[in-house]
PDB file of N, CA and C in Angstrom:
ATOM      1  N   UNK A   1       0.827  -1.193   0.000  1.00  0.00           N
ATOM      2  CA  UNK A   1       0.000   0.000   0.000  1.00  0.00           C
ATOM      3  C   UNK A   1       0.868   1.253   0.000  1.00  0.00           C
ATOM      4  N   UNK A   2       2.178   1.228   0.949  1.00  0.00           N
ATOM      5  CA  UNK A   2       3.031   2.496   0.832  1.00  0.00           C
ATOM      6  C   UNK A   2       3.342   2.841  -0.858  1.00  0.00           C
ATOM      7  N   UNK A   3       3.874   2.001  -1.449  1.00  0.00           N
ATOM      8  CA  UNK A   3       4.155   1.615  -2.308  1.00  0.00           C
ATOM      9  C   UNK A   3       3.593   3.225  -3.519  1.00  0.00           C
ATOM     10  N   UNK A   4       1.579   2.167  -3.743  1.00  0.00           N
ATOM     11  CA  UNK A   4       0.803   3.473  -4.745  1.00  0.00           C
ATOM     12  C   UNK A   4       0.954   4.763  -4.027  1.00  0.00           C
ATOM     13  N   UNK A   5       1.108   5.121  -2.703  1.00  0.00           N
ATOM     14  CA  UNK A   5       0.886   6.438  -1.739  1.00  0.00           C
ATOM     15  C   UNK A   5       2.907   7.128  -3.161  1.00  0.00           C
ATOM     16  N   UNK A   6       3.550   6.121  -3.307  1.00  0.00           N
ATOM     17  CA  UNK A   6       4.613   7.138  -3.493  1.00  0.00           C
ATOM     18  C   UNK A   6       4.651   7.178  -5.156  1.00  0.00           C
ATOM     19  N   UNK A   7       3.197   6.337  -5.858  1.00  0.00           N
ATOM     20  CA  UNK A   7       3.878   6.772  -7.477  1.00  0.00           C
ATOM     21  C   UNK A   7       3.168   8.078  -7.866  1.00  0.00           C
ATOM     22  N   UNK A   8       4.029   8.500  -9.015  1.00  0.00           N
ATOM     23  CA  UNK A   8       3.632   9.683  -9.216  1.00  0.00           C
ATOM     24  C   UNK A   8       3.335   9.275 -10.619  1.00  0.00           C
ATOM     25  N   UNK A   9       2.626  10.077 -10.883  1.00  0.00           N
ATOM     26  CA  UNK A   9       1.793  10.276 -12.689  1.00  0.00           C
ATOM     27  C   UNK A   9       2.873  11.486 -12.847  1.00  0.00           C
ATOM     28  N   UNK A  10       2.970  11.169 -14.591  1.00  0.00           N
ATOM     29  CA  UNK A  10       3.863  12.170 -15.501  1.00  0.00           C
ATOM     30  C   UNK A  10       2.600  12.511 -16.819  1.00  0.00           C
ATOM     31  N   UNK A  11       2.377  13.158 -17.474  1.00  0.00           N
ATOM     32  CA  UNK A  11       1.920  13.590 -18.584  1.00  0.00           C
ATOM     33  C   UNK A  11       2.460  14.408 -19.682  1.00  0.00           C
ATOM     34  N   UNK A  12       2.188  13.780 -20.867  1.00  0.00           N
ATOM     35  CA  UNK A  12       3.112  14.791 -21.948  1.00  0.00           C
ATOM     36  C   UNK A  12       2.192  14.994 -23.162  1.00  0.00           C
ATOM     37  N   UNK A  13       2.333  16.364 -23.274  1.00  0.00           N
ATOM     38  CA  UNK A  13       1.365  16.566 -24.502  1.00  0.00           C
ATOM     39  C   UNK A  13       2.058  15.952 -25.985  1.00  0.00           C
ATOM     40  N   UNK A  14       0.868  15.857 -26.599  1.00  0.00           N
ATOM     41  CA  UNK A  14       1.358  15.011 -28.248  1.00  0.00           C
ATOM     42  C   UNK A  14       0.215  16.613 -29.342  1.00  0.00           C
ATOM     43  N   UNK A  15       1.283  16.607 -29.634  1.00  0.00           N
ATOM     44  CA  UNK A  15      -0.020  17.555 -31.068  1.00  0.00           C
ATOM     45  C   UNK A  15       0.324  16.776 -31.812  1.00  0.00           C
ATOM     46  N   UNK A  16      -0.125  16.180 -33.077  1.00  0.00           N
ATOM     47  CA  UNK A  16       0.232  16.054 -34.223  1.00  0.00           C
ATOM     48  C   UNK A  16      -0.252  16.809 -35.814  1.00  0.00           C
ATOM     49  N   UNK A  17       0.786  16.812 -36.296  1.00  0.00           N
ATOM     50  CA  UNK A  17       0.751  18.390 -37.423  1.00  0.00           C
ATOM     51  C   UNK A  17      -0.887  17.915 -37.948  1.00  0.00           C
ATOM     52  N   UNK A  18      -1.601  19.343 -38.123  1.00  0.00           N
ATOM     53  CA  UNK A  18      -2.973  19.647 -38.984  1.00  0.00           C
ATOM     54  C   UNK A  18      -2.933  18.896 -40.474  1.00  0.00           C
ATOM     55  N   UNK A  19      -2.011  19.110 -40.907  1.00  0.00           N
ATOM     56  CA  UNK A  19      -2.011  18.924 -42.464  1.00  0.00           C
ATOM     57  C   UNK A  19      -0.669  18.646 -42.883  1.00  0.00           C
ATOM     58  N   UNK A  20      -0.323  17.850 -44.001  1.00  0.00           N
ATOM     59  CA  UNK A  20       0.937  17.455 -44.369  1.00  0.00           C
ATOM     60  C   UNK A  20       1.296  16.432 -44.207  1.00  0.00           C
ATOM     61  N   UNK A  21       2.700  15.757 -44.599  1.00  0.00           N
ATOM     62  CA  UNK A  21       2.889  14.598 -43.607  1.00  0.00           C
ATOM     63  C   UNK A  21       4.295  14.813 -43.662  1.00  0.00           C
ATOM     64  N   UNK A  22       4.926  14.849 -42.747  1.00  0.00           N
ATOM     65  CA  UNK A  22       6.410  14.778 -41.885  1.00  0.00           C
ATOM     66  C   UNK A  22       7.454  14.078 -42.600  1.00  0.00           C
ATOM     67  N   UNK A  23       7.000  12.591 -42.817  1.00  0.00           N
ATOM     68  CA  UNK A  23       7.971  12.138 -43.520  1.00  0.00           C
ATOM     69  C   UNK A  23       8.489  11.760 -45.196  1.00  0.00           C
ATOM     70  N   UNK A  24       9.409  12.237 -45.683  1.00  0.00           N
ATOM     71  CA  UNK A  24       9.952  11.821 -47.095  1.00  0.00           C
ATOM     72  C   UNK A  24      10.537  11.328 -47.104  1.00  0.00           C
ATOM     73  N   UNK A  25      10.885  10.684 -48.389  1.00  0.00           N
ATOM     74  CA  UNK A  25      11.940   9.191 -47.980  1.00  0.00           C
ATOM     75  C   UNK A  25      11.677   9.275 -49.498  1.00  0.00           C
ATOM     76  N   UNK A  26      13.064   8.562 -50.448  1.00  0.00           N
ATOM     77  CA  UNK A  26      13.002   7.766 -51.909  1.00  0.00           C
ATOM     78  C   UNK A  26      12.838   6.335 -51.316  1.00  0.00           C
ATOM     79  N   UNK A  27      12.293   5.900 -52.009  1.00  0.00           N
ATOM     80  CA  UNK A  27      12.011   4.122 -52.073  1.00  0.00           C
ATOM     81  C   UNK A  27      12.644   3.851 -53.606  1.00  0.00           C
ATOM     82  N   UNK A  28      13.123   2.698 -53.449  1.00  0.00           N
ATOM     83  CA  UNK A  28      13.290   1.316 -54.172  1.00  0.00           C
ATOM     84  C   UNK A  28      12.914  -0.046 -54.098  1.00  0.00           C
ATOM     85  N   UNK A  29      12.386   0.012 -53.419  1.00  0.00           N
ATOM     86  CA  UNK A  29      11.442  -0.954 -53.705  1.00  0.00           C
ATOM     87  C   UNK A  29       9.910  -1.038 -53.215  1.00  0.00           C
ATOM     88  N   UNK A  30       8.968  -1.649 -53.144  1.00  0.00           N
ATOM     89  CA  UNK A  30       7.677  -0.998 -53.091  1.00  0.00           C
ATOM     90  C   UNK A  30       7.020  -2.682 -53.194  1.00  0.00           C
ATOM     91  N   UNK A  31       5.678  -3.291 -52.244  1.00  0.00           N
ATOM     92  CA  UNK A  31       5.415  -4.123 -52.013  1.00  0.00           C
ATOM     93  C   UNK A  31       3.688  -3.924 -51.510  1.00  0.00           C
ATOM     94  N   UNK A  32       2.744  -4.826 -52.233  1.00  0.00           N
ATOM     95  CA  UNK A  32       1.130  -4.658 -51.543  1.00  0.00           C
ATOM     96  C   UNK A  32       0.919  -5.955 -51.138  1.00  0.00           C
ATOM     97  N   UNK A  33       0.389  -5.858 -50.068  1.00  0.00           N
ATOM     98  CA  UNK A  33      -0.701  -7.244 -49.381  1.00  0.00           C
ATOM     99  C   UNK A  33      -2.037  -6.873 -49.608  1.00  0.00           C
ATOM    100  N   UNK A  34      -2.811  -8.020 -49.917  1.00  0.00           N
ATOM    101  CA  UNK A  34      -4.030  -7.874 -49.279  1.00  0.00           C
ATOM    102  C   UNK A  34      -4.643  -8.188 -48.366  1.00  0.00           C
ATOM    103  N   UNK A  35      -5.135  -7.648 -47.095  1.00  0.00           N
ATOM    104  CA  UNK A  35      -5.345  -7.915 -45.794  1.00  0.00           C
ATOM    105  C   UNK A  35      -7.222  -7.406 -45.371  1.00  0.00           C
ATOM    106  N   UNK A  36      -8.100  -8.201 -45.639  1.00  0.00           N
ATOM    107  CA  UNK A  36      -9.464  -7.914 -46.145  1.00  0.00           C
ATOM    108  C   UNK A  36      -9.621  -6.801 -46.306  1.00  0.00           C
ATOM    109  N   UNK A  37     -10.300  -6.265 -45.714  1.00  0.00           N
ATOM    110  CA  UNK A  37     -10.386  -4.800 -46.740  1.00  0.00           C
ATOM    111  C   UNK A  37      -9.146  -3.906 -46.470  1.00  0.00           C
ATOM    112  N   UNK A  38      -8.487  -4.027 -46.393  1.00  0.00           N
ATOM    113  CA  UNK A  38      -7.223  -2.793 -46.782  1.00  0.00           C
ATOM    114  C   UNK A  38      -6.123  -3.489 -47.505  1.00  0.00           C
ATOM    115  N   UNK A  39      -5.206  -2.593 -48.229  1.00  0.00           N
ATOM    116  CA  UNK A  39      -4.428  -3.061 -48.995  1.00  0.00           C
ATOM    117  C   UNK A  39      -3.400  -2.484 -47.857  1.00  0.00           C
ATOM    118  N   UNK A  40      -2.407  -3.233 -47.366  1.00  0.00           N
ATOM    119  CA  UNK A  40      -1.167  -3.376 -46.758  1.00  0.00           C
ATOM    120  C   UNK A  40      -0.113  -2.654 -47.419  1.00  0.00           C
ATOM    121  N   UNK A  41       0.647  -1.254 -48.088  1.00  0.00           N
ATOM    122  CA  UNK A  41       1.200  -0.860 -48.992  1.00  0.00           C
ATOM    123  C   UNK A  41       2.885  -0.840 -48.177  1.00  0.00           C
ATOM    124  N   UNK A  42       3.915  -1.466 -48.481  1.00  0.00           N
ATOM    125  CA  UNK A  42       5.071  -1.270 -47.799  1.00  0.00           C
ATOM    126  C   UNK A  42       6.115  -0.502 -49.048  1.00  0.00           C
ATOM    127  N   UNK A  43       6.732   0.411 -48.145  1.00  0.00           N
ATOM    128  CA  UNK A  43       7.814   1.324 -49.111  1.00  0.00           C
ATOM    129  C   UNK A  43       9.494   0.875 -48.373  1.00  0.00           C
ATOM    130  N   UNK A  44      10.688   0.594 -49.307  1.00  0.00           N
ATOM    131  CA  UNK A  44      11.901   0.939 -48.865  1.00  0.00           C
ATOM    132  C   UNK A  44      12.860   1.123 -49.789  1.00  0.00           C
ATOM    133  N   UNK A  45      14.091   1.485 -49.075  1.00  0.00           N
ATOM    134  CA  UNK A  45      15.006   1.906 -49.587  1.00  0.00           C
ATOM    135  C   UNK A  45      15.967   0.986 -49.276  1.00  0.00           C
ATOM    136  N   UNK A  46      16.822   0.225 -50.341  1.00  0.00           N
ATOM    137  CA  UNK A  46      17.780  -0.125 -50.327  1.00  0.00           C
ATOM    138  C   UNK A  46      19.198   0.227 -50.616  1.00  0.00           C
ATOM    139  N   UNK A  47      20.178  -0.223 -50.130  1.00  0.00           N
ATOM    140  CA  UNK A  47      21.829   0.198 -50.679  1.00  0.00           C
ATOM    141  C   UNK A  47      21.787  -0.376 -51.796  1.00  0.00           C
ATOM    142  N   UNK A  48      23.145  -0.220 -52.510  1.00  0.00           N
ATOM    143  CA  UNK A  48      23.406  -1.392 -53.991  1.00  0.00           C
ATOM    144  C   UNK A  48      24.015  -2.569 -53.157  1.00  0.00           C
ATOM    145  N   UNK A  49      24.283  -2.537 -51.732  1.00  0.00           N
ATOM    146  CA  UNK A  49      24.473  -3.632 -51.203  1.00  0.00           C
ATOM    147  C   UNK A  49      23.380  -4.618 -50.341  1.00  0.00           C
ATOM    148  N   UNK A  50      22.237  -3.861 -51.356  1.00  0.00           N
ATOM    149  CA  UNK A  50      20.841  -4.909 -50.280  1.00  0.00           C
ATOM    150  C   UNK A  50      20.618  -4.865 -48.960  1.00  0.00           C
ATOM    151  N   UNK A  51      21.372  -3.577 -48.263  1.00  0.00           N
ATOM    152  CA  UNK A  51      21.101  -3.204 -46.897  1.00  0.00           C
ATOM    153  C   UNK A  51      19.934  -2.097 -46.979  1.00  0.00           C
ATOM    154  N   UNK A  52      18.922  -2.346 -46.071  1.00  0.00           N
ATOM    155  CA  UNK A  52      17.590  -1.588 -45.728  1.00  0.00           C
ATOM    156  C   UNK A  52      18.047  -0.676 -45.364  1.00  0.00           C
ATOM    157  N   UNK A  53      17.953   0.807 -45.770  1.00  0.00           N
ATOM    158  CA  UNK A  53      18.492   2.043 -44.970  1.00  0.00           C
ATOM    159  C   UNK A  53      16.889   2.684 -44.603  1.00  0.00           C
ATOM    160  N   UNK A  54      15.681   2.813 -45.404  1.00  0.00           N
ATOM    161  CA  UNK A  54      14.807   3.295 -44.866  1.00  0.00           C
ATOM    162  C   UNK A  54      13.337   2.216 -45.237  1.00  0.00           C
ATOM    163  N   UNK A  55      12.421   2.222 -43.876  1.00  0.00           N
ATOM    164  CA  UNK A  55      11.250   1.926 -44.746  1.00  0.00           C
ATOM    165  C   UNK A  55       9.809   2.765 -43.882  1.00  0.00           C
ATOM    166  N   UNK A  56       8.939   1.996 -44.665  1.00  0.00           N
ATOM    167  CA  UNK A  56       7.530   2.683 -44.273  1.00  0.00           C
ATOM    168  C   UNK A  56       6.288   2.125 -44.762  1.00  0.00           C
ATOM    169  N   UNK A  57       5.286   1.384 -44.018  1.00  0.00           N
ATOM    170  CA  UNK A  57       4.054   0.380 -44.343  1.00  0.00           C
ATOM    171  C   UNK A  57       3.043   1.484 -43.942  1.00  0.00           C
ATOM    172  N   UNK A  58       1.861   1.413 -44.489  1.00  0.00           N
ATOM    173  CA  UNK A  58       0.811   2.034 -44.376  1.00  0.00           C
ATOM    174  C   UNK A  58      -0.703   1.191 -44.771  1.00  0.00           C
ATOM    175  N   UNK A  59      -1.353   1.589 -44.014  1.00  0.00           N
ATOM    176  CA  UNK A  59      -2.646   0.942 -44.584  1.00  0.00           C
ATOM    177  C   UNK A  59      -3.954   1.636 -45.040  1.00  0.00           C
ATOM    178  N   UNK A  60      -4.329   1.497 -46.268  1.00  0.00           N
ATOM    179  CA  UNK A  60      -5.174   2.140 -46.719  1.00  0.00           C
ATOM    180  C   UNK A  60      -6.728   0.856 -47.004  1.00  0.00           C
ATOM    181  N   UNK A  61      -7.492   1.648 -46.774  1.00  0.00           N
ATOM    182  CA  UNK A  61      -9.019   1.079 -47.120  1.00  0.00           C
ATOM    183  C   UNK A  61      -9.297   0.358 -48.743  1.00  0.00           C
ATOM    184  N   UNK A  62      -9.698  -0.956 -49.276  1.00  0.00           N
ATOM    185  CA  UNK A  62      -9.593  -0.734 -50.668  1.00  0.00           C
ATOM    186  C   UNK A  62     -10.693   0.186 -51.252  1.00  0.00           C
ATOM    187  N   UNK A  63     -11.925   0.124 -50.784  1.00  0.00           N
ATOM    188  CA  UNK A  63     -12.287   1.396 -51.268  1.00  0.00           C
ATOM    189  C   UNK A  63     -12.078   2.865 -51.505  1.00  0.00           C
ATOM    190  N   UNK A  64     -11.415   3.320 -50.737  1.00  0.00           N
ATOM    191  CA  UNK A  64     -10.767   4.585 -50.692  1.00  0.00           C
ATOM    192  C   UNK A  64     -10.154   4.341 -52.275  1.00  0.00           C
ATOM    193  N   UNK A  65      -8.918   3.236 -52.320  1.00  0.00           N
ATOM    194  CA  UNK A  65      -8.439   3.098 -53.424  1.00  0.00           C
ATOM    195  C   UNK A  65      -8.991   3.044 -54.708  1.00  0.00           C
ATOM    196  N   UNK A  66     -10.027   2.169 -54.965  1.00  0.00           N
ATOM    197  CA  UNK A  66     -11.345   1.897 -55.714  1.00  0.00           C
ATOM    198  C   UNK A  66     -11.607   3.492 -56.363  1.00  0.00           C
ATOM    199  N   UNK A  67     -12.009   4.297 -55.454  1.00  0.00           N
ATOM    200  CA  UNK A  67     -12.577   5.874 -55.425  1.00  0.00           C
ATOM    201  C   UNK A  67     -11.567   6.686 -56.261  1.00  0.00           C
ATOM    202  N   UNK A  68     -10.173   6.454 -55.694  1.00  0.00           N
ATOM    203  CA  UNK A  68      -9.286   6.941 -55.778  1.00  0.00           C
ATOM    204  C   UNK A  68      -8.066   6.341 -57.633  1.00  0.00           C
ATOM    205  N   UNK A  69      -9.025   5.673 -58.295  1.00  0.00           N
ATOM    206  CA  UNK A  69      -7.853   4.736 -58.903  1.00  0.00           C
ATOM    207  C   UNK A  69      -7.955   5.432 -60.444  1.00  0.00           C
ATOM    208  N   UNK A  70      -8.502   6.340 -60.778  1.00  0.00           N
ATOM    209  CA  UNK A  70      -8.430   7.107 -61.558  1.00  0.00           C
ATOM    210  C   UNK A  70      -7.746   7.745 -61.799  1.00  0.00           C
ATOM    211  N   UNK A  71      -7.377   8.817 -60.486  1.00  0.00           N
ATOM    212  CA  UNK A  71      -7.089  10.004 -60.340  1.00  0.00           C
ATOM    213  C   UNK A  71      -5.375   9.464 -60.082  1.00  0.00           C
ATOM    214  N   UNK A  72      -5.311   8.332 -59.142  1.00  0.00           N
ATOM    215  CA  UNK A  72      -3.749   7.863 -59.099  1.00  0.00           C
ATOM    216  C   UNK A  72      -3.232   7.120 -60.167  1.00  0.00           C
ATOM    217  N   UNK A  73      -3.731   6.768 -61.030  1.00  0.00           N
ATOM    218  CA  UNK A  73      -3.059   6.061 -62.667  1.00  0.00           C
ATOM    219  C   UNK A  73      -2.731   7.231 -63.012  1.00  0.00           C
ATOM    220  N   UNK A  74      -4.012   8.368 -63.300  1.00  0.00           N
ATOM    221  CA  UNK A  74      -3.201   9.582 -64.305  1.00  0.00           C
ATOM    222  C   UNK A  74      -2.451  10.041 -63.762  1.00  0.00           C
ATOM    223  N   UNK A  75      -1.729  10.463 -62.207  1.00  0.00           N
ATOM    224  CA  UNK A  75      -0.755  10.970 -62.085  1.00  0.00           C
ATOM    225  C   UNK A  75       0.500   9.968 -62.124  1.00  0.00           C
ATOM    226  N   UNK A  76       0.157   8.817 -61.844  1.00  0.00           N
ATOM    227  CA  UNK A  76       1.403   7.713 -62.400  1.00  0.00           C
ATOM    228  C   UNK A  76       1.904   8.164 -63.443  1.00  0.00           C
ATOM    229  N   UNK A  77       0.723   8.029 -64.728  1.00  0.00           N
ATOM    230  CA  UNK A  77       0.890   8.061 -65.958  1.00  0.00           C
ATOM    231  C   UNK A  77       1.957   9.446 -66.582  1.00  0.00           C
ATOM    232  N   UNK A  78       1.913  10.554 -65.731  1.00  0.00           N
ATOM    233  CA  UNK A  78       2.314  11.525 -65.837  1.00  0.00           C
ATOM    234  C   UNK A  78       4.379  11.572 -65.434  1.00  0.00           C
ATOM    235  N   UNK A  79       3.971  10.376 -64.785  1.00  0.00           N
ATOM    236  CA  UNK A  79       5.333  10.390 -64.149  1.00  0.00           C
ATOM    237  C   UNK A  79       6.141   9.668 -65.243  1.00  0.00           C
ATOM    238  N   UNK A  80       6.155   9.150 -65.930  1.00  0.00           N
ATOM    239  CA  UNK A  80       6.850   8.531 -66.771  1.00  0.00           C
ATOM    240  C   UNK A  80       7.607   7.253 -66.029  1.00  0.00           C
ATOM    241  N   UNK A  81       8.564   6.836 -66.782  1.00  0.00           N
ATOM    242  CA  UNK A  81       9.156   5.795 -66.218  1.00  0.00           C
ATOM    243  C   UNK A  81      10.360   6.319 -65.404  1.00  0.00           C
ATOM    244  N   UNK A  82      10.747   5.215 -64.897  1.00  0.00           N
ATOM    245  CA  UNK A  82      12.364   5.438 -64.176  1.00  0.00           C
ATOM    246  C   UNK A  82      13.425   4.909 -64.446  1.00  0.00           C
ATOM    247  N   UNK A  83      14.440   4.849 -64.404  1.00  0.00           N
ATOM    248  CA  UNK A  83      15.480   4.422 -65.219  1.00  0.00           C
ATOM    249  C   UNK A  83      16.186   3.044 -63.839  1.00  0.00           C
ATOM    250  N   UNK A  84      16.628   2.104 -64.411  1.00  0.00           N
ATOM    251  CA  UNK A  84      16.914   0.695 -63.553  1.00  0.00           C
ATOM    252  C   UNK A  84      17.856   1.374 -62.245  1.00  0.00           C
TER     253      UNK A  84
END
């Protein structure tokens, strides 16, 4: 019982930014699951020595995507290709 009489609570505020998103990163390589309704999307970056220097998984709704699959081909399409 002395014990709870001596813990103390700490609290720390979190904002997280309104708009934008924080992180950029190049990828090389790029990977989807399907995980029932969301598509599992994983991003990374490799060395030319096959060492992972960055990555980043996200999960999106497939409908969202569905909604969305228009509008993300034509800006694919816009991007042209990339060179090996």
């Amino acid at each position: 019982m002395a014990a709870k009489q001596n813990e103390k609570q700490q609290s720390v505020s979190l904002e997280l930014p309104s708009k934008g998103f924080s992180k950029s990163m190049l990828f090389n390589r790029f990977a989807v699951e399907d995980e029932n309704d969301f598509r599992i999307i994983y991003f990374g970056y490799c060395s030319r020595s096959n060492v992972t220097i960055d990555q980043f998984a996200c999960a999106v709704l497939k409908s969202d995507l569905q909604h969305q699959k228009e509008t993300n081909l034509d800006y694919l399409g816009k991007l042209g290709t990339l060179p090996l």
